[in-house]
Protein backbone atom coordinates (compact mmCIF):
# COMPACT_ATOMS: atom_id res chain seq x y z
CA UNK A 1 -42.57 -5.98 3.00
CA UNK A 2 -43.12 -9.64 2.84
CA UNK A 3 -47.06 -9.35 3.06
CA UNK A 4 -49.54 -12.16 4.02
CA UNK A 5 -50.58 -12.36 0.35
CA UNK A 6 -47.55 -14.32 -1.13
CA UNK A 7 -48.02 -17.67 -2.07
CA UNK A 8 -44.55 -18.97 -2.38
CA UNK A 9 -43.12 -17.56 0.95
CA UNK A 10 -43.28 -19.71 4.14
CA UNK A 11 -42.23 -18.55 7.15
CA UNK A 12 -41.45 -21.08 9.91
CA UNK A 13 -40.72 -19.65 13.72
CA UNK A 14 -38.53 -22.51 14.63
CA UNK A 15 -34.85 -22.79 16.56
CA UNK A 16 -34.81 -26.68 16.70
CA UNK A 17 -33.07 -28.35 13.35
CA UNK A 18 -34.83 -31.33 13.58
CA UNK A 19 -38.33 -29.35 13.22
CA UNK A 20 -37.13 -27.41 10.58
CA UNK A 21 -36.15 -30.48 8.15
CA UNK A 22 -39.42 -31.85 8.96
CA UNK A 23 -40.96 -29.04 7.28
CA UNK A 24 -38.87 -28.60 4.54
CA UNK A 25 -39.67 -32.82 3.22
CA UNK A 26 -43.35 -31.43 3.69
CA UNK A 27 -42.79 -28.00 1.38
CA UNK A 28 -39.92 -28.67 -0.48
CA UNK A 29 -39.14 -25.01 -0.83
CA UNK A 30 -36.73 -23.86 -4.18
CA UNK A 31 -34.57 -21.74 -1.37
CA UNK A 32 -33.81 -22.16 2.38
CA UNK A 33 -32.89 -19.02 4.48
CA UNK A 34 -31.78 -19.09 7.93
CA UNK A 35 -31.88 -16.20 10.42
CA UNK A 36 -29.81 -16.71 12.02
CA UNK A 37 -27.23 -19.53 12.31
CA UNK A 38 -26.92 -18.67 16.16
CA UNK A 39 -30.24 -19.03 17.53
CA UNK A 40 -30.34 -22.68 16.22
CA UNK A 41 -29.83 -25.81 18.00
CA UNK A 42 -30.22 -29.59 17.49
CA UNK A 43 -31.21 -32.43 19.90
CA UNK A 44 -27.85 -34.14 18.97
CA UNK A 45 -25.73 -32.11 20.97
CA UNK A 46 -26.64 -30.98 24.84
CA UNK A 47 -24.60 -27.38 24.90
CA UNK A 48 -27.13 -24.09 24.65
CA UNK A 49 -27.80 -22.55 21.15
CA UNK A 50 -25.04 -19.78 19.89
CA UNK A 51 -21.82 -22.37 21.06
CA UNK A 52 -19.07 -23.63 18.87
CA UNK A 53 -20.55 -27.15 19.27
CA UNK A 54 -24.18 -26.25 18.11
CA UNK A 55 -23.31 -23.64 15.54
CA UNK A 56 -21.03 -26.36 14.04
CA UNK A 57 -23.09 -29.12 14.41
CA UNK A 58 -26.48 -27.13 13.06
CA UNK A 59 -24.55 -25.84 10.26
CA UNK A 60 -22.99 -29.64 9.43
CA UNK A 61 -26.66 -30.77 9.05
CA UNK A 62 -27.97 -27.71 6.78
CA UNK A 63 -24.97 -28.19 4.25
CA UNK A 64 -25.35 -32.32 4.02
CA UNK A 65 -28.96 -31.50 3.32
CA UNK A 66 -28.04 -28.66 0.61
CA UNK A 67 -25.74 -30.83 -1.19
CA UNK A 68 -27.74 -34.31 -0.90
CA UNK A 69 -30.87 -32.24 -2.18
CA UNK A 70 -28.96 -29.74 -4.24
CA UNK A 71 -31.08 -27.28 -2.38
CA UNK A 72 -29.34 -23.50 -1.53
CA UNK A 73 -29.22 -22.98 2.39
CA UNK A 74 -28.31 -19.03 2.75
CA UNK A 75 -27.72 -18.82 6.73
CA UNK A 76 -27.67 -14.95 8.29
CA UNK A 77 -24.96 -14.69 10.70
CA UNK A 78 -23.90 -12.33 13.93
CA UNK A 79 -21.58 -9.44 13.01
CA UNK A 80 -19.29 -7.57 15.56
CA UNK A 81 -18.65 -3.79 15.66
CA UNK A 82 -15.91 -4.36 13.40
CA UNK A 83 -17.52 -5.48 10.80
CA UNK A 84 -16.52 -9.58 11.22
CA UNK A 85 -18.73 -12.05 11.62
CA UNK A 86 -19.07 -13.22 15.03
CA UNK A 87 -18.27 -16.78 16.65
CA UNK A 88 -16.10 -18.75 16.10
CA UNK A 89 -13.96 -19.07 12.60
CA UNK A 90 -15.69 -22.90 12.13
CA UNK A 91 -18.83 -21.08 10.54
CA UNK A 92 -16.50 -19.68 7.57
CA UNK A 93 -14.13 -22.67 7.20
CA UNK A 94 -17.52 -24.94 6.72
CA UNK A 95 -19.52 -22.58 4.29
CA UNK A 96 -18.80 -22.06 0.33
CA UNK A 97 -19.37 -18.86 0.09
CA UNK A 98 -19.60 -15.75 2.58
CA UNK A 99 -20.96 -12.71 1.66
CA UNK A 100 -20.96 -9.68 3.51
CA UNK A 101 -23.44 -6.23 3.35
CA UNK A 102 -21.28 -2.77 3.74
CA UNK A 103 -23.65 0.19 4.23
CA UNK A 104 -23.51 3.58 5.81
CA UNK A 105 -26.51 4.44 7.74
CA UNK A 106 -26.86 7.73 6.55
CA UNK A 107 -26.81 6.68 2.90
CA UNK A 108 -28.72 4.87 1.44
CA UNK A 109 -26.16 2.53 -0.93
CA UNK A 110 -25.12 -0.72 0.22
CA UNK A 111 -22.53 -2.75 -1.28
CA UNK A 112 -22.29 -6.69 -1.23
CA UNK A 113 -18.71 -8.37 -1.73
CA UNK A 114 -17.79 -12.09 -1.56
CA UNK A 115 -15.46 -12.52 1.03
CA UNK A 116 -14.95 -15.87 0.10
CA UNK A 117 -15.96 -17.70 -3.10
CA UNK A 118 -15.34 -21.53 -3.31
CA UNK A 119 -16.57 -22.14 -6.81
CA UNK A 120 -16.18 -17.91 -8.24
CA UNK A 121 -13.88 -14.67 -7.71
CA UNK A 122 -14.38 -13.02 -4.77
CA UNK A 123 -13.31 -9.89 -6.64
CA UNK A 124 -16.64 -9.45 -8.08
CA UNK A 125 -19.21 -7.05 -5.91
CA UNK A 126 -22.73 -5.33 -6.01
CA UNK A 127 -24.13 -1.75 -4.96
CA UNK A 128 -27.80 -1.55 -4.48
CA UNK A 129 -29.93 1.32 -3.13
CA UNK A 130 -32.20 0.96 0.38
CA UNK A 131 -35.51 1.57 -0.52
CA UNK A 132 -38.80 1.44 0.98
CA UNK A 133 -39.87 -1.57 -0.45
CA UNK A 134 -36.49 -3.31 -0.75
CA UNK A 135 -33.40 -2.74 -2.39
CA UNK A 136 -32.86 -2.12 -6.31
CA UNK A 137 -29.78 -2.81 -7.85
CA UNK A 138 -27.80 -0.07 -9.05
CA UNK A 139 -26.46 -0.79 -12.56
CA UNK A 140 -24.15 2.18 -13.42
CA UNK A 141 -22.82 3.18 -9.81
CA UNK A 142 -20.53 6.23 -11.41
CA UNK A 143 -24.06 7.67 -11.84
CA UNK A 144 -24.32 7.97 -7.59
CA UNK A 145 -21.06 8.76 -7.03
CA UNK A 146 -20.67 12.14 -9.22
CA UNK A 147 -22.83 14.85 -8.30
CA UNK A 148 -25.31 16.35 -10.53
CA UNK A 149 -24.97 19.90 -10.73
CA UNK A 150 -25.12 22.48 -13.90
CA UNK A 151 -22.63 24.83 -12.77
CA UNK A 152 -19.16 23.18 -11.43
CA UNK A 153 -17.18 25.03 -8.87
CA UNK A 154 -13.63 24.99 -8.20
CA UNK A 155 -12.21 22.37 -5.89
CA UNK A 156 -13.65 19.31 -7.56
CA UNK A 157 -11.73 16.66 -9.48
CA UNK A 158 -13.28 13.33 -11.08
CA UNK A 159 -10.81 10.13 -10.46
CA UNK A 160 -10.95 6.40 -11.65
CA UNK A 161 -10.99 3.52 -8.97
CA UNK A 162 -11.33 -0.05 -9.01
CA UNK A 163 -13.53 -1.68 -6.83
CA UNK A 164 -12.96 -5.44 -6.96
CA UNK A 165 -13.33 -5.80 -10.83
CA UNK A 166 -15.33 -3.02 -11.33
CA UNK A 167 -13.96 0.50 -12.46
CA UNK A 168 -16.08 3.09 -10.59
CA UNK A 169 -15.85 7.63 -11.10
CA UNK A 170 -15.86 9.19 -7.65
CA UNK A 171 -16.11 12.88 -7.19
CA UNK A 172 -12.98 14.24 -4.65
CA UNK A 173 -14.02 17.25 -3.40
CA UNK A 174 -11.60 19.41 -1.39
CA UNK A 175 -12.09 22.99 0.11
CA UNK A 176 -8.48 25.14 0.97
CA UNK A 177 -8.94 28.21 3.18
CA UNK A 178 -6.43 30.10 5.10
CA UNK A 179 -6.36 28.88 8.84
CA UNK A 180 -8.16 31.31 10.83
CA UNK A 181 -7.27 29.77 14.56
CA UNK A 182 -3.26 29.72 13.59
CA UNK A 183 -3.01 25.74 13.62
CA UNK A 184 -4.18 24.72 10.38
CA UNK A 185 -6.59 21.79 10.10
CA UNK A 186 -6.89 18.87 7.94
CA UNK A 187 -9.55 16.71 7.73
CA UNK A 188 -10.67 13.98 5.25
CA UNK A 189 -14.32 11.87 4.54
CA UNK A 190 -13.46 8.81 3.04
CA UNK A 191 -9.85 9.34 2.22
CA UNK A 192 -6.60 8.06 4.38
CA UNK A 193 -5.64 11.47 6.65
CA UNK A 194 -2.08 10.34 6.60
CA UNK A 195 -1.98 10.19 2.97
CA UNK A 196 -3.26 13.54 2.37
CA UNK A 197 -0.78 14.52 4.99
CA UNK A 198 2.17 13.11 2.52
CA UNK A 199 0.29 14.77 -0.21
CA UNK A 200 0.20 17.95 0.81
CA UNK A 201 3.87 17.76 2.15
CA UNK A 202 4.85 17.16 -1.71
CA UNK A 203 3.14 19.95 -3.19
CA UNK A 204 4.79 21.67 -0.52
CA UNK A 205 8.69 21.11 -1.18
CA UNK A 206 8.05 19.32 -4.68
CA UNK A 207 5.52 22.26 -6.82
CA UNK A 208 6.02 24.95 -4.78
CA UNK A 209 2.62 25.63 -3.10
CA UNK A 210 2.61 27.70 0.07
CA UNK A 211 -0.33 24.95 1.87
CA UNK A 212 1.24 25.25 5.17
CA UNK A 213 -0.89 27.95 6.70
CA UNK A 214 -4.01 26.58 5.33
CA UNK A 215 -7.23 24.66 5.58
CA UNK A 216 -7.52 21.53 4.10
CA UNK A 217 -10.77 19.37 3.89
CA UNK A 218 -11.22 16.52 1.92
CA UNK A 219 -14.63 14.48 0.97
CA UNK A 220 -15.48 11.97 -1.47
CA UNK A 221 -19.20 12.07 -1.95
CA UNK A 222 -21.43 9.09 -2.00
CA UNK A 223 -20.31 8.23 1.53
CA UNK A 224 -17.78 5.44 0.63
CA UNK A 225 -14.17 4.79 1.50
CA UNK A 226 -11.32 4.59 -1.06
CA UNK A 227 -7.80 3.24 -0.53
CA UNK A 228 -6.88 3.54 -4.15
CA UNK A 229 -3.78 4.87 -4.53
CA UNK A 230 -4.49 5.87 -8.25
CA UNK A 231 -7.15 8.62 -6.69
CA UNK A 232 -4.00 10.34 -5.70
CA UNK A 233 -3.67 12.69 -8.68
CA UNK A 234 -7.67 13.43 -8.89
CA UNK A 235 -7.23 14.76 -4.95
CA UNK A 236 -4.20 16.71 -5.83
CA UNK A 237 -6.31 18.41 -9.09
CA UNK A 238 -8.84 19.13 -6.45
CA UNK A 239 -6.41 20.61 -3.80
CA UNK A 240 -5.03 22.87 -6.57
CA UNK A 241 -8.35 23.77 -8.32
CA UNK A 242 -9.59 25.41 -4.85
CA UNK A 243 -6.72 26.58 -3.71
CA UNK A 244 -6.42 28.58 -7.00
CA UNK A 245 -9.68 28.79 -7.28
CA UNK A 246 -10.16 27.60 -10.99
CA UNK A 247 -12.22 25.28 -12.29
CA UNK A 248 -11.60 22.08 -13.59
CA UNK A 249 -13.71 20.69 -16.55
CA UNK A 250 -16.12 18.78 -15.48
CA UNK A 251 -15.37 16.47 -18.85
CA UNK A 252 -11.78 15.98 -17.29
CA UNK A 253 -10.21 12.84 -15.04
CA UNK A 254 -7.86 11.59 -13.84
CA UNK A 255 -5.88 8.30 -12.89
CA UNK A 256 -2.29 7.93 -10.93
CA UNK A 257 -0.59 7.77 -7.56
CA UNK A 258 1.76 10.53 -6.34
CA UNK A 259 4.88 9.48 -5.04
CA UNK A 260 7.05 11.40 -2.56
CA UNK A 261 9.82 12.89 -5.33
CA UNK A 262 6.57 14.36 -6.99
CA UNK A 263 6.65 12.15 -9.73
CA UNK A 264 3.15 10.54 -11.57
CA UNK A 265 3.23 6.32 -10.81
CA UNK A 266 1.51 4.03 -12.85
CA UNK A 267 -1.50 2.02 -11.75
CA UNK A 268 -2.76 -1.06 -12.27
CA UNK A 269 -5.85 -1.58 -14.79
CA UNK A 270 -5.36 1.23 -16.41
CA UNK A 271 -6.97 0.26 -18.98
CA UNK A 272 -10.41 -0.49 -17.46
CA UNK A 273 -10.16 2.83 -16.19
CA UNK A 274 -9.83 4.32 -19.31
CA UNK A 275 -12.82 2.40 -20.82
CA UNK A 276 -14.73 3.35 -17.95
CA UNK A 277 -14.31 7.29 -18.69
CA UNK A 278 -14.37 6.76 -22.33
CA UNK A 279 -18.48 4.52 -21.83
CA UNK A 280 -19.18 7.63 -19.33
CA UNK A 281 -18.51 10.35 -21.88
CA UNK A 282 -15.18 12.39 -20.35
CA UNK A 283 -13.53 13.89 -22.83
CA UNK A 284 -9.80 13.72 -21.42
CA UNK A 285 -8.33 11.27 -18.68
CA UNK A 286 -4.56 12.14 -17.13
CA UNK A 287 -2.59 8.98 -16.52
CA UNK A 288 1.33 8.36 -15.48
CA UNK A 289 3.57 8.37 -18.85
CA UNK A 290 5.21 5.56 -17.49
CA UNK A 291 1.55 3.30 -17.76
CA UNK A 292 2.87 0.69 -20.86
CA UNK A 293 -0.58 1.80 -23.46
CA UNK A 294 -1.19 3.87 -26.56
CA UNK A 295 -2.89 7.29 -26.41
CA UNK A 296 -4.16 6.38 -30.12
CA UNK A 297 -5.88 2.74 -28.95
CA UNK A 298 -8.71 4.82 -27.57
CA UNK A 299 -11.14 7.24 -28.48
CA UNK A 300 -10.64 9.54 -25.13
CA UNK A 301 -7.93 12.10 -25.40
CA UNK A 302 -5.23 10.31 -23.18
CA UNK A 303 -3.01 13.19 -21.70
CA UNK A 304 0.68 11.57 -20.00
CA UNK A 305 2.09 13.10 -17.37
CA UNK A 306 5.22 12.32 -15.35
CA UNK A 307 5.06 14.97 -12.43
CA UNK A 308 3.07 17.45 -10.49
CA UNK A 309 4.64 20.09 -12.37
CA UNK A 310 3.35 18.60 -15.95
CA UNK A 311 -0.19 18.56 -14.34
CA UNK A 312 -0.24 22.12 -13.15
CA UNK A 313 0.80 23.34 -16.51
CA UNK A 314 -1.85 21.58 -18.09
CA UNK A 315 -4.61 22.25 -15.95
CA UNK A 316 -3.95 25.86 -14.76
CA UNK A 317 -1.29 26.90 -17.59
């Protein structure tokens, strides 16, 4: 990707800190990137590369040069399985800022969030898209997340989350069959299995729906994971719509957390939320009656409810 042919793009195969600053005073490069922080090591101390001592004392010299030569220094760190970056804590405690790439390997979206910001929010975060010559930033990721389709079918529901700052539309998709083997099965994609569990158990002794003998799958497309609680009411409109098998309007969304009574809770930023539907072009967003706004401040028909029951009657009649 990197080609021979670029002009402004040195690469130096180098592990020894000492080497590498010699260069740089030679090429003053704009940028310095660093992959990675663990294969580095400097004359100064006597341990192998990858220990406490070196990483600490390697990444002591790269930020005295960044800040004497105002200079960025991005260093590329070890993960673990997890997800964490791996070492010891001294490599975060000693940085300004750590950023972090989430992907899925069988998608191709990756999303970039600040774990820790010294001079910024850390609530701010980017999706981009793999592709073969890089990745391209993805500027309206509601667009990725909803599928495309002319026809809609029953079982789908549109909900409002926040992501950091950002509002996002995801797509909840759920399928409700009768069980066939006797025990039925529930199964999620991106969505906590316990709360669908509770979910289910509310429409159950709250609304009235016999969903104890059936089938319940649950997927929210795109490939990411949501802990929202406001998609709560968008995965119960989806549970509903197949198990009745009536479609919801695709123009239709929906933003609010079930609690265990049966009752619609407010969220937080409902507001955003509502912006977000209203710049996307949905017609009608359901929110909690107990959210402090004004259906008349915006131009999106703003439909309170204050339980499961209010919902059904609305959607299904």
């Amino acid at each position: 990707r990197i080609t021979g042919q670029t002009d402004n793009c040195f690469i130096l195969t180098e592990t020894k800190t000492q080497n590498i600053f010699r260069q740089i005073e030679e090429i003053e490069p704009q940028v310095v990137i660093i992959d990675s922080i663990q294969t580095l090591h400097t004359e100064y101390i006597e341990s192998s590369a990858g220990s406490i001592s070196q990483i600490r004392e390697c990444t002591a010299e790269l930020i005295k040069f960044a800040k004497e030569t105002n200079v960025p220094v991005i260093l590329i760190g070890h993960i673990t399985k997890d997800g964490t970056i791996a070492g010891p804590k001294i490599l975060e405690h000693m940085v300004d800022t750590v950023l972090q790439f989430e992907g899925d390997r069988n998608h191709v979206y990756r999303i970039l969030r600040a774990l820790k910001n010294r001079f910024g929010s850390t609530a701010e975060l980017g999706i981009y898209e793999m592709l073969g010559n890089g990745l391209r930033e993805v500027s309206n990721p509601s667009e990725i997340l909803i599928s495309n389709k002319d026809n809609y079918l029953s079982g789908t529901a549109i909900a409002t989350t926040i992501e950091g700052m950002r509002p996002l539309m995801i797509e909840i998709q759920a399928l409700v069959s009768t069980a066939v083997y006797g025990t039925p099965q529930r199964s999620t994609t991106g969505y906590n299995l316990k709360r669908l569990n509770m979910i289910l158990a509310v429409l159950e002794k709250r609304a009235g729906f016999r969903l104890g003998a059936k089938d319940v799958f649950l997927n929210i497309t795109g490939g990411i994971n949501v802990d929202d609680p406001a998609i709560d009411l968008a995965v119960v409109a989806a549970i509903l719509s197949s198990n009745e098998d009536i479609t919801i309007d695709k123009d239709f969304c929906f933003a609010g957390e079930v609690g265990l009574t049966g009752e619609i809770r407010p969220v937080n930023k409902v507001e955003q939320r509502i912006q977000e539907a209203e710049k996307l072009g949905f017609s009608t967003i359901f929110v909690s009656k107990h959210n402090k706004i004004n259906p008349k401040d915006f131009k999106i028909d703003v439909r309170l409810v204050s339980k499961i029951e209010d919902l059904v009657e609305q959607l299904f009649g």
